[in-house]
C-alpha atoms as a PDB file:
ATOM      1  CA  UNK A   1       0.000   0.000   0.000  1.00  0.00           C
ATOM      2  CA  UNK A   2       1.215   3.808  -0.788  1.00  0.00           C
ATOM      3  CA  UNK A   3       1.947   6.375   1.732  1.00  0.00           C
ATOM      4  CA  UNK A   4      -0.798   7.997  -0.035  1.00  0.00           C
ATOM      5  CA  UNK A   5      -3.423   5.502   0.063  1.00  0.00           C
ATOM      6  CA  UNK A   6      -2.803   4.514   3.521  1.00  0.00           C
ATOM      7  CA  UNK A   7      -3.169   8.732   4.384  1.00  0.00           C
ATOM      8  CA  UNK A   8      -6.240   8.884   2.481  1.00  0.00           C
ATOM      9  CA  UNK A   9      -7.832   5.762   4.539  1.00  0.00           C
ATOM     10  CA  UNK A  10      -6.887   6.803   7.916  1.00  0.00           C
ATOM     11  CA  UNK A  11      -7.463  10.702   7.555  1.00  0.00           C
ATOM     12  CA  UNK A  12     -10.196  12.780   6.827  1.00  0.00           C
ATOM     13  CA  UNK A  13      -8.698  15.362   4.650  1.00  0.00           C
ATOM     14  CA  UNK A  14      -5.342  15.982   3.223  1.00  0.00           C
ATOM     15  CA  UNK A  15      -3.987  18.811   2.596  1.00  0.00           C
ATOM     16  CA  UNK A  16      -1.792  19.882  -0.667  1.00  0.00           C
ATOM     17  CA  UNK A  17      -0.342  22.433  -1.564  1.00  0.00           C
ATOM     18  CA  UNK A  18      -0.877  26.590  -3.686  1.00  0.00           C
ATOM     19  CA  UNK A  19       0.381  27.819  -6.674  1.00  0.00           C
ATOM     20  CA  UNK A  20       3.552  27.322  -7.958  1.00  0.00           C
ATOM     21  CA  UNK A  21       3.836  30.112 -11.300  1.00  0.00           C
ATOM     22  CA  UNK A  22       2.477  32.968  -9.716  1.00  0.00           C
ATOM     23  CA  UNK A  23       4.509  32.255  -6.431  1.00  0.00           C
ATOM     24  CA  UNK A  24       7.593  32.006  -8.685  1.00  0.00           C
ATOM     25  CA  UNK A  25       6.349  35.322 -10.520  1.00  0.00           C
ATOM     26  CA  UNK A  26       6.107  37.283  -7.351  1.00  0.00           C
ATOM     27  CA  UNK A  27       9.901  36.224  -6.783  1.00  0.00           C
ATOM     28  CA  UNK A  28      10.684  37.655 -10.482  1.00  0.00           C
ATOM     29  CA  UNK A  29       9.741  35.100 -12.928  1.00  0.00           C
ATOM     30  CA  UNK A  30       8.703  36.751 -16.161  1.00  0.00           C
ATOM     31  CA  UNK A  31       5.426  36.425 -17.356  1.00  0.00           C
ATOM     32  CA  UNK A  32       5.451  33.988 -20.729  1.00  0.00           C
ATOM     33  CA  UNK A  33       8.719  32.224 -19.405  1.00  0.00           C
ATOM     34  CA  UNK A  34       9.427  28.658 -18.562  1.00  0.00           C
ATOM     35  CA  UNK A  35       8.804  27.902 -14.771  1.00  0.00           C
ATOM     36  CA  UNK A  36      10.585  24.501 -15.324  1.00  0.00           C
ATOM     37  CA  UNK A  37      13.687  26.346 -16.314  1.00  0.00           C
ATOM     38  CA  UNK A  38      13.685  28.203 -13.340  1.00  0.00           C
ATOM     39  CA  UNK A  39      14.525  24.756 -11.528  1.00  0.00           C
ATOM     40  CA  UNK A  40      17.901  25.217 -12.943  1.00  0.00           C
ATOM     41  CA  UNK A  41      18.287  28.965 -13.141  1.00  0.00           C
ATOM     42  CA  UNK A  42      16.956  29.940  -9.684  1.00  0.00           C
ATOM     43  CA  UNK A  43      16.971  26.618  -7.673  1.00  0.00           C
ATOM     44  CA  UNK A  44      16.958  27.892  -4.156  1.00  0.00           C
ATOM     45  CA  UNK A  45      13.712  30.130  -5.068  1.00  0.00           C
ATOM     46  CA  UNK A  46      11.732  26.949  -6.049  1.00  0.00           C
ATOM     47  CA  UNK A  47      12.577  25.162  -3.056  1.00  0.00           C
ATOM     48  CA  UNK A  48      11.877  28.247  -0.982  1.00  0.00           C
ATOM     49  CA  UNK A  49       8.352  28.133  -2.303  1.00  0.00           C
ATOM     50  CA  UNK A  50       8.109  24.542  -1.423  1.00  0.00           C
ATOM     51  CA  UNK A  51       9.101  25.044   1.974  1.00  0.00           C
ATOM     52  CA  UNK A  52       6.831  27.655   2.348  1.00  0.00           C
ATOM     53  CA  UNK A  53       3.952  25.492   1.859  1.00  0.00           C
ATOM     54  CA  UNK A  54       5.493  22.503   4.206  1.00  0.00           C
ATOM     55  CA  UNK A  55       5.714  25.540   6.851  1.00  0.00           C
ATOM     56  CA  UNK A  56       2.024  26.216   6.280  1.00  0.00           C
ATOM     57  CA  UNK A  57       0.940  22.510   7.152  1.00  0.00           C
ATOM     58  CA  UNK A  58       0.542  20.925   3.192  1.00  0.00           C
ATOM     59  CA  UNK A  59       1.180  17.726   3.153  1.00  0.00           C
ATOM     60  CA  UNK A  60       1.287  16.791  -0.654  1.00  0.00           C
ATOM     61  CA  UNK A  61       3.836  18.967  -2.297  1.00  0.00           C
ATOM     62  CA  UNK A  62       3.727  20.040  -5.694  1.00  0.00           C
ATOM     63  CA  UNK A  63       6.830  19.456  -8.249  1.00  0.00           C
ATOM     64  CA  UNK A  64       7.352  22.765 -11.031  1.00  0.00           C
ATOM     65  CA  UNK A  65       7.089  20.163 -13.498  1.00  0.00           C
ATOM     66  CA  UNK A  66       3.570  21.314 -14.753  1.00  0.00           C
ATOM     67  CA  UNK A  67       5.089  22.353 -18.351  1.00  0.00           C
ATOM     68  CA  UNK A  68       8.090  19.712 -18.690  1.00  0.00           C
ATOM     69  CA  UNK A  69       7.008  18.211 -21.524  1.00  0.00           C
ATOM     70  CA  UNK A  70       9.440  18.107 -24.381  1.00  0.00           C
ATOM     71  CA  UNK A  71       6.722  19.767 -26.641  1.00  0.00           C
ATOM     72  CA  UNK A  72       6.676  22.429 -24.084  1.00  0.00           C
ATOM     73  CA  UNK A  73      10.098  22.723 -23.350  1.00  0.00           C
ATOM     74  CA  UNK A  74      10.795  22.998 -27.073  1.00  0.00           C
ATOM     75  CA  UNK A  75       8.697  26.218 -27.497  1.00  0.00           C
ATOM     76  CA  UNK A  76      11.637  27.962 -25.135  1.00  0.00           C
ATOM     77  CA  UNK A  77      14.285  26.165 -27.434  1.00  0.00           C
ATOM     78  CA  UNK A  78      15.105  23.916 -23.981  1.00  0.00           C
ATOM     79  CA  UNK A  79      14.076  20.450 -25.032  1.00  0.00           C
ATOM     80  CA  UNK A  80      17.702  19.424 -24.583  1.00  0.00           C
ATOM     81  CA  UNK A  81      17.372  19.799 -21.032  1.00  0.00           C
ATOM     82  CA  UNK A  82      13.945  17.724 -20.160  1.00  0.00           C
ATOM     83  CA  UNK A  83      15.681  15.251 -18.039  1.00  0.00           C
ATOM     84  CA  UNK A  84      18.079  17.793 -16.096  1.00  0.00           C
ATOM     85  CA  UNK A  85      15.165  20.266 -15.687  1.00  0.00           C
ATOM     86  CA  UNK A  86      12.162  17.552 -14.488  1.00  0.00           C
ATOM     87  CA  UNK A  87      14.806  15.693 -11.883  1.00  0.00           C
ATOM     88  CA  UNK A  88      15.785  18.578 -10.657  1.00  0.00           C
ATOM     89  CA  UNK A  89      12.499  19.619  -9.881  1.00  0.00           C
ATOM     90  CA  UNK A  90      11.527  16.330  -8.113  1.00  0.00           C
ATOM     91  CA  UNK A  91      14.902  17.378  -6.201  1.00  0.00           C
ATOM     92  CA  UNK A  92      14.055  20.642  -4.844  1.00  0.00           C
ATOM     93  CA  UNK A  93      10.489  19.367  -3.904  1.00  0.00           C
ATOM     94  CA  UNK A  94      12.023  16.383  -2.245  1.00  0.00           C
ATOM     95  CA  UNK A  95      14.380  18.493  -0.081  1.00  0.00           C
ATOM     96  CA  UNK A  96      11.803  20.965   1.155  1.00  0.00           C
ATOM     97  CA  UNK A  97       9.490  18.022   1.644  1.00  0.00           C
ATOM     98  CA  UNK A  98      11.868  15.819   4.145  1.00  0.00           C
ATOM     99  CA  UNK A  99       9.860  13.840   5.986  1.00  0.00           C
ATOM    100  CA  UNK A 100       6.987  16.200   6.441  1.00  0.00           C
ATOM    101  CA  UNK A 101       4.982  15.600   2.990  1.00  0.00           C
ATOM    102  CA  UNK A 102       5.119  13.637   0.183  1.00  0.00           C
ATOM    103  CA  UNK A 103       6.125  14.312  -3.470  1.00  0.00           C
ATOM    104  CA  UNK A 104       3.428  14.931  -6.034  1.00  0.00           C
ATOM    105  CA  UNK A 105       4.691  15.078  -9.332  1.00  0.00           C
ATOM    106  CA  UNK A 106       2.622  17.241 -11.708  1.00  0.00           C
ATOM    107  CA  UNK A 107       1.821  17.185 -15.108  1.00  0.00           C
ATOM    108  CA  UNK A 108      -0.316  19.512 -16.907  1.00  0.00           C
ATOM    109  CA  UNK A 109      -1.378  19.610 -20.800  1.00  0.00           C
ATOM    110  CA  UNK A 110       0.338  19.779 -23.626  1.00  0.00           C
ATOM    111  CA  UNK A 111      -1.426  22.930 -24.991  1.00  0.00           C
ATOM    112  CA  UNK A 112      -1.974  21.212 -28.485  1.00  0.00           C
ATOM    113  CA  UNK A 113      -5.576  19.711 -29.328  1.00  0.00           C
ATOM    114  CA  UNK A 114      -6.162  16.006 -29.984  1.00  0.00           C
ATOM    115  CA  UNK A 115      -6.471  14.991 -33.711  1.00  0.00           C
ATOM    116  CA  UNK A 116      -9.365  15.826 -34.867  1.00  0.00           C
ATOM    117  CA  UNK A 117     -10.087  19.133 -33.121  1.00  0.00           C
ATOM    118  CA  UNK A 118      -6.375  20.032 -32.942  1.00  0.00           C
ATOM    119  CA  UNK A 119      -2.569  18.928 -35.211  1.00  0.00           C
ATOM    120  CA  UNK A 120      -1.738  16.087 -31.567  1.00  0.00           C
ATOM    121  CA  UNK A 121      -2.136  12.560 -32.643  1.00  0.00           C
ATOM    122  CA  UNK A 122      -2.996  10.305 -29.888  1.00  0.00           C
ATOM    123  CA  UNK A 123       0.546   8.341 -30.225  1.00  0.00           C
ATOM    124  CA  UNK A 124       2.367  12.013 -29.822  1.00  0.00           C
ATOM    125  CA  UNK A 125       0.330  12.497 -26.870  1.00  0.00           C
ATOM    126  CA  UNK A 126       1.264   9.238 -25.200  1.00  0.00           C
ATOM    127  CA  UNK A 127       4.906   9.516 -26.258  1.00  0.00           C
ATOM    128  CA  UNK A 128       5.331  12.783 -24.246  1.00  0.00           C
ATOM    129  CA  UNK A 129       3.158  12.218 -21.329  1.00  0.00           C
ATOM    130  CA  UNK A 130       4.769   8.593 -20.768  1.00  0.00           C
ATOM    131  CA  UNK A 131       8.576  10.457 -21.417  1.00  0.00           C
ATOM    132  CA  UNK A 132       7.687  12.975 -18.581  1.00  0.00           C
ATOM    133  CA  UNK A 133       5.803  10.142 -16.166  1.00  0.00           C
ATOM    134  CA  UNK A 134       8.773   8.217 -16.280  1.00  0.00           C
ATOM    135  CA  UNK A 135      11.150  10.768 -15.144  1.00  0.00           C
ATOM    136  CA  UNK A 136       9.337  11.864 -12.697  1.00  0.00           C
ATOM    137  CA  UNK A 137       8.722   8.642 -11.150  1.00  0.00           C
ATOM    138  CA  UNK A 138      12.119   7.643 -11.478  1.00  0.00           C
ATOM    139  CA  UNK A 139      13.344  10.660  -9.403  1.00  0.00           C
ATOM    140  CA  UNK A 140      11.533   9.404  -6.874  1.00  0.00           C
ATOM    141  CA  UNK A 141       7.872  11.255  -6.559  1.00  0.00           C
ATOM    142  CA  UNK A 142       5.326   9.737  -4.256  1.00  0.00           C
ATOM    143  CA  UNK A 143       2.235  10.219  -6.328  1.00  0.00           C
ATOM    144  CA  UNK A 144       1.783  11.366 -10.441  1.00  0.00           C
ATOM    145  CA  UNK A 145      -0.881  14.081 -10.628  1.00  0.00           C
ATOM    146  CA  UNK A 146      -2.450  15.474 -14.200  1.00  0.00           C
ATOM    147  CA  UNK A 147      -3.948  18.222 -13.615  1.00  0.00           C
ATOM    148  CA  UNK A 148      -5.869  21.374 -15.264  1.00  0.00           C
ATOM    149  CA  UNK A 149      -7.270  19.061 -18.176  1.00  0.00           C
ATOM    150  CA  UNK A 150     -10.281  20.270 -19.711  1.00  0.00           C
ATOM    151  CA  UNK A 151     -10.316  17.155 -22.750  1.00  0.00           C
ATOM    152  CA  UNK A 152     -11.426  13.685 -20.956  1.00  0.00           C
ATOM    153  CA  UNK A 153      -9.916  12.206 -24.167  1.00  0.00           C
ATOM    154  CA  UNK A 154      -6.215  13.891 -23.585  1.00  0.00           C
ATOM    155  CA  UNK A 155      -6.372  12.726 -19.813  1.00  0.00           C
ATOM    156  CA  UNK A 156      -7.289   9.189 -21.024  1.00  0.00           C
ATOM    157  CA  UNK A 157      -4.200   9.180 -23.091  1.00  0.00           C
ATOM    158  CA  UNK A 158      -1.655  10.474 -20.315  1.00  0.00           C
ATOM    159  CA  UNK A 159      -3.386   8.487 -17.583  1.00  0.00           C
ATOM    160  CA  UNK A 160      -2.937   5.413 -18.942  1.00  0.00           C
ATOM    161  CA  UNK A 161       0.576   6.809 -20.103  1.00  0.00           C
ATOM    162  CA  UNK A 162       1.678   6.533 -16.506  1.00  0.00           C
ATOM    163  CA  UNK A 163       0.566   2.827 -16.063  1.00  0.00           C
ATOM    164  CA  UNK A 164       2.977   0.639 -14.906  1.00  0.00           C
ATOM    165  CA  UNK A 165       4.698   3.140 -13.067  1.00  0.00           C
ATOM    166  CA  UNK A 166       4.818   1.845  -9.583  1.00  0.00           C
ATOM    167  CA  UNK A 167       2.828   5.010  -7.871  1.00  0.00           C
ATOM    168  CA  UNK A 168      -0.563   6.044  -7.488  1.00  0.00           C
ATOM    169  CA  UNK A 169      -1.895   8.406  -9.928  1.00  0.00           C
ATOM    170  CA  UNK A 170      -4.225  11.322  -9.153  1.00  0.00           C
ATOM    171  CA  UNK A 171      -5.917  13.598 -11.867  1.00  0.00           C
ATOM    172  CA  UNK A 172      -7.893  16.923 -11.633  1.00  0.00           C
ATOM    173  CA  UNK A 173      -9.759  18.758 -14.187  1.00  0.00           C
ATOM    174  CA  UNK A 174     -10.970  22.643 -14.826  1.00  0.00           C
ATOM    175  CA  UNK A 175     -14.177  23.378 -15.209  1.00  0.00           C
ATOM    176  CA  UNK A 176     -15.943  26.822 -16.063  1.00  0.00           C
ATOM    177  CA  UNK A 177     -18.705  29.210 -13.989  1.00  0.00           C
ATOM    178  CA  UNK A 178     -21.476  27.188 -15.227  1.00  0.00           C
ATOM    179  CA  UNK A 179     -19.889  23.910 -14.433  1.00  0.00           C
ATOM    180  CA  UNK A 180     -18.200  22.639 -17.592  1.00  0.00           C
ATOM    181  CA  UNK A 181     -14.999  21.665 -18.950  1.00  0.00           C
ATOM    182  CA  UNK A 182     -14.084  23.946 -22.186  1.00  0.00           C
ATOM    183  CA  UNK A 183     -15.075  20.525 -24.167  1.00  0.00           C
ATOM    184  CA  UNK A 184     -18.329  20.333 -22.565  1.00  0.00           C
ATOM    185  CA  UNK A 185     -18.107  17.485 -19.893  1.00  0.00           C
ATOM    186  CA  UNK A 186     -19.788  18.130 -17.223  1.00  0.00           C
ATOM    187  CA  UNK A 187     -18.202  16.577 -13.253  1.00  0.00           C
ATOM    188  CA  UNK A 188     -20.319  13.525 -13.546  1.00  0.00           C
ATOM    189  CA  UNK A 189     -19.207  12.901 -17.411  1.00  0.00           C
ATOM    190  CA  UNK A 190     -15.292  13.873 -16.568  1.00  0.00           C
ATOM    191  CA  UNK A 191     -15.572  10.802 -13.974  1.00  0.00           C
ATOM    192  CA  UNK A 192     -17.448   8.270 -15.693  1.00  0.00           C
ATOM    193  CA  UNK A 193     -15.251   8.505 -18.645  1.00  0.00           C
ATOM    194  CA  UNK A 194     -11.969   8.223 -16.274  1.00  0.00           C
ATOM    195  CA  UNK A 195     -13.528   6.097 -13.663  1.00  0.00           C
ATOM    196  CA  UNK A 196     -12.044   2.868 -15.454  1.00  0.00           C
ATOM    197  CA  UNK A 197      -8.308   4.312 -15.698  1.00  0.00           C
ATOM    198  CA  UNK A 198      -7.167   2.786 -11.682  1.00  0.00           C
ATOM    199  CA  UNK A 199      -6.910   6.831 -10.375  1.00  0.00           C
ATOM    200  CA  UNK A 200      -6.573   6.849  -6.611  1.00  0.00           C
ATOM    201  CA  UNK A 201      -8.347  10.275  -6.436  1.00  0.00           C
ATOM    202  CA  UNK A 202     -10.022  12.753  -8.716  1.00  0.00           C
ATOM    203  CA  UNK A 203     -11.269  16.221  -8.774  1.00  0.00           C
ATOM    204  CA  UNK A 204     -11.219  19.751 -10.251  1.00  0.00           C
ATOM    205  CA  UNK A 205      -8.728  22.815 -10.229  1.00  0.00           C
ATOM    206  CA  UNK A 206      -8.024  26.547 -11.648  1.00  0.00           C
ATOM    207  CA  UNK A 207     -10.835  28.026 -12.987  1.00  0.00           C
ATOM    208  CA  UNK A 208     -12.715  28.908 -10.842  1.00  0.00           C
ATOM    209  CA  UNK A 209     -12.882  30.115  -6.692  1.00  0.00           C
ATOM    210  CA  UNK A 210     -13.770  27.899  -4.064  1.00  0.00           C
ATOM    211  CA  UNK A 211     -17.555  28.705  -3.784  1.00  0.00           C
ATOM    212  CA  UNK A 212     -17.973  27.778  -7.555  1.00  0.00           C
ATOM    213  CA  UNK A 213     -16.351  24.426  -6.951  1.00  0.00           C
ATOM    214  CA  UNK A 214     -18.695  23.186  -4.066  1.00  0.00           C
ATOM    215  CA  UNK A 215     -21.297  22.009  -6.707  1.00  0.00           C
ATOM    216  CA  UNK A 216     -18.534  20.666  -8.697  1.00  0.00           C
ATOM    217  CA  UNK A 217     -17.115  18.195  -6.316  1.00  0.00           C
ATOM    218  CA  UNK A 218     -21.102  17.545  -5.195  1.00  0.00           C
ATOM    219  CA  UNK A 219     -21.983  16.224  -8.629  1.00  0.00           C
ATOM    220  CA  UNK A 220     -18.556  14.285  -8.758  1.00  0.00           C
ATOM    221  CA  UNK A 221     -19.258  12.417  -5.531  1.00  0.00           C
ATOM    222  CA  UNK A 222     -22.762  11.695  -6.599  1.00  0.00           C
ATOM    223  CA  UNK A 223     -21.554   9.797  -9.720  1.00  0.00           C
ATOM    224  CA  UNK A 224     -19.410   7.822  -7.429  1.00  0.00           C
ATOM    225  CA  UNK A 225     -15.835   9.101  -8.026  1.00  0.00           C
ATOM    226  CA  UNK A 226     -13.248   8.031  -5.585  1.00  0.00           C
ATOM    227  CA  UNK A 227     -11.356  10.845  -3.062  1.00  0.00           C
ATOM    228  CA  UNK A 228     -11.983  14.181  -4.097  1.00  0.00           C
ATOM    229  CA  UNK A 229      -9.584  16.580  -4.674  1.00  0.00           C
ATOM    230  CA  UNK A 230     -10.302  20.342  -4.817  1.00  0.00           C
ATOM    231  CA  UNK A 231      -8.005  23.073  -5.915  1.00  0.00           C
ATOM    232  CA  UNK A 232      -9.570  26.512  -6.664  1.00  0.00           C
ATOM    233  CA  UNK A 233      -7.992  29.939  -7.782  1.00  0.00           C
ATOM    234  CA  UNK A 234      -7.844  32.759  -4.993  1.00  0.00           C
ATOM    235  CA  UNK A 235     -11.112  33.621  -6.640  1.00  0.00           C
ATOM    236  CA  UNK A 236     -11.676  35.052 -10.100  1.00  0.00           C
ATOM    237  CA  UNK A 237      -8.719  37.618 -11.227  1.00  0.00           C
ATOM    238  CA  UNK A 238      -9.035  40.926 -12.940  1.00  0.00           C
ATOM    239  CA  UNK A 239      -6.549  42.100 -15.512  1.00  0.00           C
ATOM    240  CA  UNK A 240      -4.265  45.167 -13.983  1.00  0.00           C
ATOM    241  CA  UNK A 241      -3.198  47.802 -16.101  1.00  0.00           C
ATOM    242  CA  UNK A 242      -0.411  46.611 -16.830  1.00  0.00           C
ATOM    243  CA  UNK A 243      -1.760  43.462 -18.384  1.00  0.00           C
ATOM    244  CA  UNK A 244      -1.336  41.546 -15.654  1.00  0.00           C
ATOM    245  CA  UNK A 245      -3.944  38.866 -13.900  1.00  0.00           C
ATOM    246  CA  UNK A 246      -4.306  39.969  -9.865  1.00  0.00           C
ATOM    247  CA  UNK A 247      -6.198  37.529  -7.670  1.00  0.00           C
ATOM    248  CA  UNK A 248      -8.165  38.959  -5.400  1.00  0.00           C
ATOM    249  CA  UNK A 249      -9.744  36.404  -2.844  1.00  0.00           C
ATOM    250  CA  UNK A 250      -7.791  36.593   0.923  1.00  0.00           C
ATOM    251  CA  UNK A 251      -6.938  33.653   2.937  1.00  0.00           C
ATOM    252  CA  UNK A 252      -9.459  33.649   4.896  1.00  0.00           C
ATOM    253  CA  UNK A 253     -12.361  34.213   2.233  1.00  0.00           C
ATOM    254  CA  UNK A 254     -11.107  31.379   0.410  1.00  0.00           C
ATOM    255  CA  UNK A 255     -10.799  28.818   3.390  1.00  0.00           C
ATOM    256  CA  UNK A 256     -14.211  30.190   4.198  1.00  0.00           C
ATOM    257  CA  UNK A 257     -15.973  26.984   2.166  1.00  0.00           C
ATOM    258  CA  UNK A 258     -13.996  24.157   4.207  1.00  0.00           C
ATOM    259  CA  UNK A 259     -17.566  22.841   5.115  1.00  0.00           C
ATOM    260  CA  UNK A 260     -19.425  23.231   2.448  1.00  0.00           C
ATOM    261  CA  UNK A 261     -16.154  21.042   0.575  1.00  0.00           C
ATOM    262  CA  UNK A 262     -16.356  18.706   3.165  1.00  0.00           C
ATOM    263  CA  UNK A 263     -19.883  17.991   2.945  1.00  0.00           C
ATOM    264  CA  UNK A 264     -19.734  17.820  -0.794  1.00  0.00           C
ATOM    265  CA  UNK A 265     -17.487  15.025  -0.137  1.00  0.00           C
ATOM    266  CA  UNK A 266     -14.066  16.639  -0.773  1.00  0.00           C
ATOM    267  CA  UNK A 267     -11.020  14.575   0.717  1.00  0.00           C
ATOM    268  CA  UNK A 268      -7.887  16.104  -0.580  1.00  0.00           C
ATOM    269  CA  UNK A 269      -7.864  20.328  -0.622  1.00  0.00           C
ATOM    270  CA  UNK A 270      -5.865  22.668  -1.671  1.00  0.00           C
ATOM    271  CA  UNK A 271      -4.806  25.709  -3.701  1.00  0.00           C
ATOM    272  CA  UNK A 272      -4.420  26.776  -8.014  1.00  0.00           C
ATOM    273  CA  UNK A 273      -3.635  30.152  -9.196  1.00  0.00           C
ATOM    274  CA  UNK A 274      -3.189  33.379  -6.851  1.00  0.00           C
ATOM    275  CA  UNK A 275      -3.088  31.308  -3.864  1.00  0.00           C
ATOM    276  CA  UNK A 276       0.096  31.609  -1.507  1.00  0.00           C
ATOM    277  CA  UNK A 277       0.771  29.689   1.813  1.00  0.00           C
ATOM    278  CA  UNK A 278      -1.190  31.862   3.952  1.00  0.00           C
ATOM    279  CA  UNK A 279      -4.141  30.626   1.974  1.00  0.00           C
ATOM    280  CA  UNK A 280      -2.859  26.904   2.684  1.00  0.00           C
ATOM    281  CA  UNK A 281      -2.660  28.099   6.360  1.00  0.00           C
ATOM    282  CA  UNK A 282      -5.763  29.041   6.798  1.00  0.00           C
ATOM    283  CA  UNK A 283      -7.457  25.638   5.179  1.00  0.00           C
ATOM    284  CA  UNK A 284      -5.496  23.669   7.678  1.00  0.00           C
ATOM    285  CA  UNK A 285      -7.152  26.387  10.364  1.00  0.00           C
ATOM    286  CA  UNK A 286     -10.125  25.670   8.835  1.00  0.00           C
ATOM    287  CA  UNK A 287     -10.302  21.797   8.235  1.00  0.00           C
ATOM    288  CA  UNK A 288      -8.807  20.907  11.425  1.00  0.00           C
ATOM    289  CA  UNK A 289     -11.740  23.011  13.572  1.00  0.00           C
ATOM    290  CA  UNK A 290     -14.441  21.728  10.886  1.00  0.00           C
ATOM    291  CA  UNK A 291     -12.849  17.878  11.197  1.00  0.00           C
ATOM    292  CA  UNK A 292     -10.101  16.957  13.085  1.00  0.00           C
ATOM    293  CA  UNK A 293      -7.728  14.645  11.196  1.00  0.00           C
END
């Protein structure tokens, strides 16, 4: 049995961890660059935001692989250094971790469309999601998560990808205001179209705030999906004026829906864009007077 699995059977909630990129952007990282690069460039600022979060009680800790795909890589001219980058990333997270949280290695999308709404055949797809699986496995990450999918066909293909592997394998998707992945699934679709794949938990991220997400992990638990994970923005962002995206939702406003996530069924909570470690902080506040682990 996993660390993760045995966690998830003898706790009530878990706790993972914020945002990565915009933590990483407050501490200089342009807008439009490579966040994986910075695992090599600015090393000690990664695992600074790492430790951060162990500080403010998370207990699954997020790699700054979310973009280490080759095809991704290769848009910054940096394909060469897809191995060096992704286990170096596993590294830093590792080292903040100790023994206070495990390792959850993430993998986002590849930002190209499966064939026939977009140029990514399906063999492309499960060339560079297995490629990036495998090194982040072998690196030594507790747990494989996909996250911020929005395709139920894509995550099919990198899901099954990461068979084999040795490690459990969690997956979230984004859905929109009115409860909708950009392809049209709705939470109960996403899961019964995954539900066959072996995922040890399953949820939603990004998109949205926390009080938008309540139904969402609601309508997931009602079509039977397995430990919940939920992961909202800091609320919706407005644009600044200097073009860039501000989140505006506090700490405390956003741990404000621990119970209503509970109820819904949520086991696994955490943080997407805008969110920081006090926002961690104050879930952990929040879950442990709602439910004590």
């Amino acid at each position: 049995m996993s660390l993760l699995t045995e966690l998830l059977r003898s706790r009530r909630w878990i706790l993972s961890d914020g945002a990565i990129g915009t933590m990483l952007q407050a501490r200089g990282l342009p807008v439009g660059a490579s966040p994986e690069l910075w695992n090599l460039t600015h090393p000690d600022d990664v695992r600074a935001v790492h430790q951060e979060y162990v500080s403010a009680g998370a207990q699954l800790i997020t790699t700054n692989t979310f973009g280490g795909s080759r095809r991704k890589l290769r848009k910054f001219d940096a394909e060469d250094r897809f191995q060096e980058a992704n286990t170096s990333a596993v590294r830093l997270a590792r080292e903040a971790a100790g023994d206070s949280a495990l390792v959850m290695g993430s993998i986002g999308p590849l930002g190209d469309l499966l064939e026939p709404y977009g140029d990514l055949t399906e063999q492309e797809a499960v060339d560079e999601y297995g490629a990036l699986a495998q090194v982040i496995a072998a690196a030594g990450a507790d747990v494989i998560l996909f996250e911020t999918f929005f395709d139920v066909a894509e995550l099919t293909v990198a899901v099954r990808s990461a068979s084999g592997l040795g490690i459990p394998v969690l997956a979230t998707m984004t859905f929109d205001e009115a409860g909708r992945t950009m392809m049209g699934s709705t939470p109960s679709d996403a899961w019964q179209s995954v539900s066959g794949l072996g995922l040890v938990a399953f949820g939603a991220n990004c998109s949205t705030g926390p009080d938008r997400m309540v139904r969402v992990i609601s309508e997931m638990n009602e079509a039977g999906a397995p430990a919940l994970i939920a992961q909202p923005n800091a609320g919706m962002p407005e644009m600044t004026a200097e073009g860039n995206l501000r989140y505006l939702e506090g700490p405390e406003s956003f741990a404000a829906h621990v119970p209503d996530l509970l109820q819904a069924g949520c086991k696994i909570f955490g943080g997407c864009c805008g969110t920081t470690p006090e926002h961690i902080r104050a879930l952990r506040r929040n879950l442990e007077a709602a439910a004590p682990a």
